[in-house]
N, C-alpha and C. Protein backbone atom coordinates (compact mmCIF):
# COMPACT_ATOMS: atom_id res chain seq x y z
N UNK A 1 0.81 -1.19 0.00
CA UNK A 1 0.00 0.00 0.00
C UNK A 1 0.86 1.26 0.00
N UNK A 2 1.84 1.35 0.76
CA UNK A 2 2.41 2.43 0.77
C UNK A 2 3.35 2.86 -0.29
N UNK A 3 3.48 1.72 -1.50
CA UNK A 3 4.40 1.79 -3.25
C UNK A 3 2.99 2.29 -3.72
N UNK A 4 1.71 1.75 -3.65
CA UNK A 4 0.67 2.30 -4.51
C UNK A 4 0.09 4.01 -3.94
N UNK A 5 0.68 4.55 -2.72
CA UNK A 5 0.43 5.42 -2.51
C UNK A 5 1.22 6.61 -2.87
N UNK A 6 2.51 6.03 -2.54
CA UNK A 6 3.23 6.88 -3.51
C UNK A 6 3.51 6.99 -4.89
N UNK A 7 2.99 5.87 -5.83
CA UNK A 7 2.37 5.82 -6.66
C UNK A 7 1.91 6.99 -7.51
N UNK A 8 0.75 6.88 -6.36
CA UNK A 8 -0.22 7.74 -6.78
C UNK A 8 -0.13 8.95 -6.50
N UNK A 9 0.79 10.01 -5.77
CA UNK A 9 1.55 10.90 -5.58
C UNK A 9 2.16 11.26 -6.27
N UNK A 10 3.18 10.22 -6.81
CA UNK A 10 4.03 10.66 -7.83
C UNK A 10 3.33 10.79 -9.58
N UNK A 11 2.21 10.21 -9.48
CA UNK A 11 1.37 10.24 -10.67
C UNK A 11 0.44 11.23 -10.67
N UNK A 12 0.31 12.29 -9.83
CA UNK A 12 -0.53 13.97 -9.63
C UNK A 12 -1.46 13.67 -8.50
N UNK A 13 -1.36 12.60 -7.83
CA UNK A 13 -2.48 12.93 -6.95
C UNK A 13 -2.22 13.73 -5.66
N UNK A 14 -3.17 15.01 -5.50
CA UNK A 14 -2.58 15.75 -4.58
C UNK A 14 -3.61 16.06 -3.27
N UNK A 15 -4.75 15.06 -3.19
CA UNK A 15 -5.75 14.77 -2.07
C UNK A 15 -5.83 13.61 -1.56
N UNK A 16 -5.61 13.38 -0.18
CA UNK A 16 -5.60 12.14 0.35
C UNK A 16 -6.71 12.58 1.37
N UNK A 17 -7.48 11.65 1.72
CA UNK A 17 -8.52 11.95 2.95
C UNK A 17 -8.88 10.46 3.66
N UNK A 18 -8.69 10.54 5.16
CA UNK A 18 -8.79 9.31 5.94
C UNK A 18 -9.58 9.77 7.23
N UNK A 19 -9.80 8.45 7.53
CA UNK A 19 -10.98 8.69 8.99
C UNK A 19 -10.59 7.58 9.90
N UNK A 20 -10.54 7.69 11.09
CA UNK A 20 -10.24 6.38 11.76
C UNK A 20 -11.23 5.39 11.69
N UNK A 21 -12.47 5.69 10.93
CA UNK A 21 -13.21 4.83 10.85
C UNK A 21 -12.86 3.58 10.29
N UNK A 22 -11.74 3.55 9.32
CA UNK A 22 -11.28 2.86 8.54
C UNK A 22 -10.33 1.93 9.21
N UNK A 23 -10.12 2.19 10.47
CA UNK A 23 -9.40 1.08 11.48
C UNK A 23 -8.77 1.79 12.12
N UNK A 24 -9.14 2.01 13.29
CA UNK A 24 -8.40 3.23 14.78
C UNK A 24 -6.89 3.25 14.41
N UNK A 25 -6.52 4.49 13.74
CA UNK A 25 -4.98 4.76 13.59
C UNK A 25 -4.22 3.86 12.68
N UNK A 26 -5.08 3.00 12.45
CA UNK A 26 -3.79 1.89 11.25
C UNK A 26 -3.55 3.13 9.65
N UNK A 27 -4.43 3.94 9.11
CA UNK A 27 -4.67 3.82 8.05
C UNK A 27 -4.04 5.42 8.20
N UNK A 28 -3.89 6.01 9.55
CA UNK A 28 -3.42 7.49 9.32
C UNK A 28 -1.54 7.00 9.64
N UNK A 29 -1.42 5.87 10.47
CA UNK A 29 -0.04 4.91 10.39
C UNK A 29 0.79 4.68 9.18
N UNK A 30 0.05 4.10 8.54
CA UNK A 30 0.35 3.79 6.91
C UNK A 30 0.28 5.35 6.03
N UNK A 31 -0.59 5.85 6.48
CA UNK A 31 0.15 7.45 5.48
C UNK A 31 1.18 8.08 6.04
N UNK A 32 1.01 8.04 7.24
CA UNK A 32 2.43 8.63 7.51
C UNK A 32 4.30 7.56 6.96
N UNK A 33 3.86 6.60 6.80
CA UNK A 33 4.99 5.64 6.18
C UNK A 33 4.75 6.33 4.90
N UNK A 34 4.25 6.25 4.09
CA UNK A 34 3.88 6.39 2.47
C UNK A 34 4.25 8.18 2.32
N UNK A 35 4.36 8.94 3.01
CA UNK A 35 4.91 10.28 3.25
C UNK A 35 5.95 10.57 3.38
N UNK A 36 6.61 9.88 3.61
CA UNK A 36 8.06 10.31 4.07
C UNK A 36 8.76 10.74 3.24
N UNK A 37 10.17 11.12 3.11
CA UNK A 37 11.17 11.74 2.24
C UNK A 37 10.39 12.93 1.60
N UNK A 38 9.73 13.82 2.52
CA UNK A 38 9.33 14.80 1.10
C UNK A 38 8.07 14.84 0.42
N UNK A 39 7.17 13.48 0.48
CA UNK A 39 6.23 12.86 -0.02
C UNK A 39 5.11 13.99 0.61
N UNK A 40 5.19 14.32 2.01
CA UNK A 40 4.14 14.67 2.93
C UNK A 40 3.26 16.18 1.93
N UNK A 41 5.06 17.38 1.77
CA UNK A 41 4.63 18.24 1.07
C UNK A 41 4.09 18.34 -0.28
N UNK A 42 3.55 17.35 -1.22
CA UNK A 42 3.21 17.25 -1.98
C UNK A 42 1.77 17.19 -2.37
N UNK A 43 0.98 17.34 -1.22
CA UNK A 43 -0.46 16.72 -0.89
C UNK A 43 -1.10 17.77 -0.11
N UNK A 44 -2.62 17.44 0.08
CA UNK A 44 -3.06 17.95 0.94
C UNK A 44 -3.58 16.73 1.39
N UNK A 45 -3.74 16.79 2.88
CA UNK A 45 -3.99 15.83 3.99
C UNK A 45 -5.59 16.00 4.89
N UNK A 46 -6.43 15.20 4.58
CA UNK A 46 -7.68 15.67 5.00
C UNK A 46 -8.03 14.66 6.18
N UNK A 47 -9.02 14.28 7.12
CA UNK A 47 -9.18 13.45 7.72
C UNK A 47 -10.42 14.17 8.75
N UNK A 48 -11.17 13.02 8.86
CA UNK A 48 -12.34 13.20 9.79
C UNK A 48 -12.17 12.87 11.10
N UNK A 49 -12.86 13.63 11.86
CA UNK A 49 -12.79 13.49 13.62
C UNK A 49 -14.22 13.12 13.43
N UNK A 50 -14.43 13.07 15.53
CA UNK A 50 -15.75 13.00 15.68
C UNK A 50 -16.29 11.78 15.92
N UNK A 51 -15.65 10.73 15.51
CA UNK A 51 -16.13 9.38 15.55
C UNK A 51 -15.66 8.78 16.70
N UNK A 52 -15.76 8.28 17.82
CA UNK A 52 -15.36 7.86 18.74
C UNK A 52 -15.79 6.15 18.88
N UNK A 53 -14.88 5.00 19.13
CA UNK A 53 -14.88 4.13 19.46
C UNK A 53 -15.09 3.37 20.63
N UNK A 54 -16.34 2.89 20.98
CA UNK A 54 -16.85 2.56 22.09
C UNK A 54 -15.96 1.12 23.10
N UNK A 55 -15.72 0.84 24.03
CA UNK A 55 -15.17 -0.76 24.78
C UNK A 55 -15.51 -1.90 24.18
N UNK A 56 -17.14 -1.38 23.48
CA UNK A 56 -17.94 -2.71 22.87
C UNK A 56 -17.55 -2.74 21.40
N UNK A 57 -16.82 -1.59 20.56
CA UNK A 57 -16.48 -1.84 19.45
C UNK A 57 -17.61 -0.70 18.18
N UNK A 58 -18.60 -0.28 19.13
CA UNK A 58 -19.26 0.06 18.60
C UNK A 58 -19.06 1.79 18.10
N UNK A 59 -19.29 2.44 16.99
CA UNK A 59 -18.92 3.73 16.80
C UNK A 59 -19.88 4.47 17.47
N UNK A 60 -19.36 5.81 18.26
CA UNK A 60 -20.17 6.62 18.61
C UNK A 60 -20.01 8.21 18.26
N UNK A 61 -20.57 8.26 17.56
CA UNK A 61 -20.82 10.03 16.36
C UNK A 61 -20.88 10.78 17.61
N UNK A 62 -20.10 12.11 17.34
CA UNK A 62 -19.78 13.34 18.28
C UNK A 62 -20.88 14.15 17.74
N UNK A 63 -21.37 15.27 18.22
CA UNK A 63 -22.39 16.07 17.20
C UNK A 63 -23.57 16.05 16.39
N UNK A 64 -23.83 14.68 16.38
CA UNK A 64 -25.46 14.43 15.58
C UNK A 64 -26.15 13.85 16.45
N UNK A 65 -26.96 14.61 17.32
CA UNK A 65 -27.83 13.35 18.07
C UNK A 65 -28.85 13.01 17.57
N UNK A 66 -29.11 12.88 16.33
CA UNK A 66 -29.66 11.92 16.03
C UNK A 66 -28.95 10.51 16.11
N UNK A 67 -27.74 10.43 14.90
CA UNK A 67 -27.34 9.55 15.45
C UNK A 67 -26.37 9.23 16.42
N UNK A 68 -26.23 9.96 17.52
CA UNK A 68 -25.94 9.53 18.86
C UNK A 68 -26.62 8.53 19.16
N UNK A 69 -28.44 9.05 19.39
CA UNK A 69 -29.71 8.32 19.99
C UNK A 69 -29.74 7.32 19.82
N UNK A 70 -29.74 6.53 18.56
CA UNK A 70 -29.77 5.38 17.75
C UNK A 70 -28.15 4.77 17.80
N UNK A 71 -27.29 5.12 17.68
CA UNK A 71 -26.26 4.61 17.56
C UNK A 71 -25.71 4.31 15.77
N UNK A 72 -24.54 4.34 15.61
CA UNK A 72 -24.02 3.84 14.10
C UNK A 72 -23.43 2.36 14.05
């Protein structure tokens, strides 16, 4: 992942966007590997908050109570 990311960096891509939703810290882990040497300034770096991970595994949304109420 991190040859296809720079990859894709080195081929014009200049938006990356991640959420821990995608697995608590593995996936903002792996961009920061795939960044290095220089890589970082080439991009813009987007990423979502807000999502909080419950003991039970379950996600819990910051700010919408709707779905607070209900759960995600």
């Amino acid at each position: 992942m991190i040859t296809l990311i720079r990859h894709a960096v080195a081929s014009g891509v200049t938006f990356l966007d991640t959420t821990d939703s995608y697995g608590p810290h593995t996936n903002e882990i792996l961009l920061g590997k795939a960044l290095q040497d220089g890589m970082r300034e080439k991009v813009e770096l987007a990423t979502k908050f807000g999502i909080l991970f419950t003991a039970d595994g379950k996600r819990d949304v910051r700010g919408d109570p709707a779905l607070r109420a209900g759960g995600v």
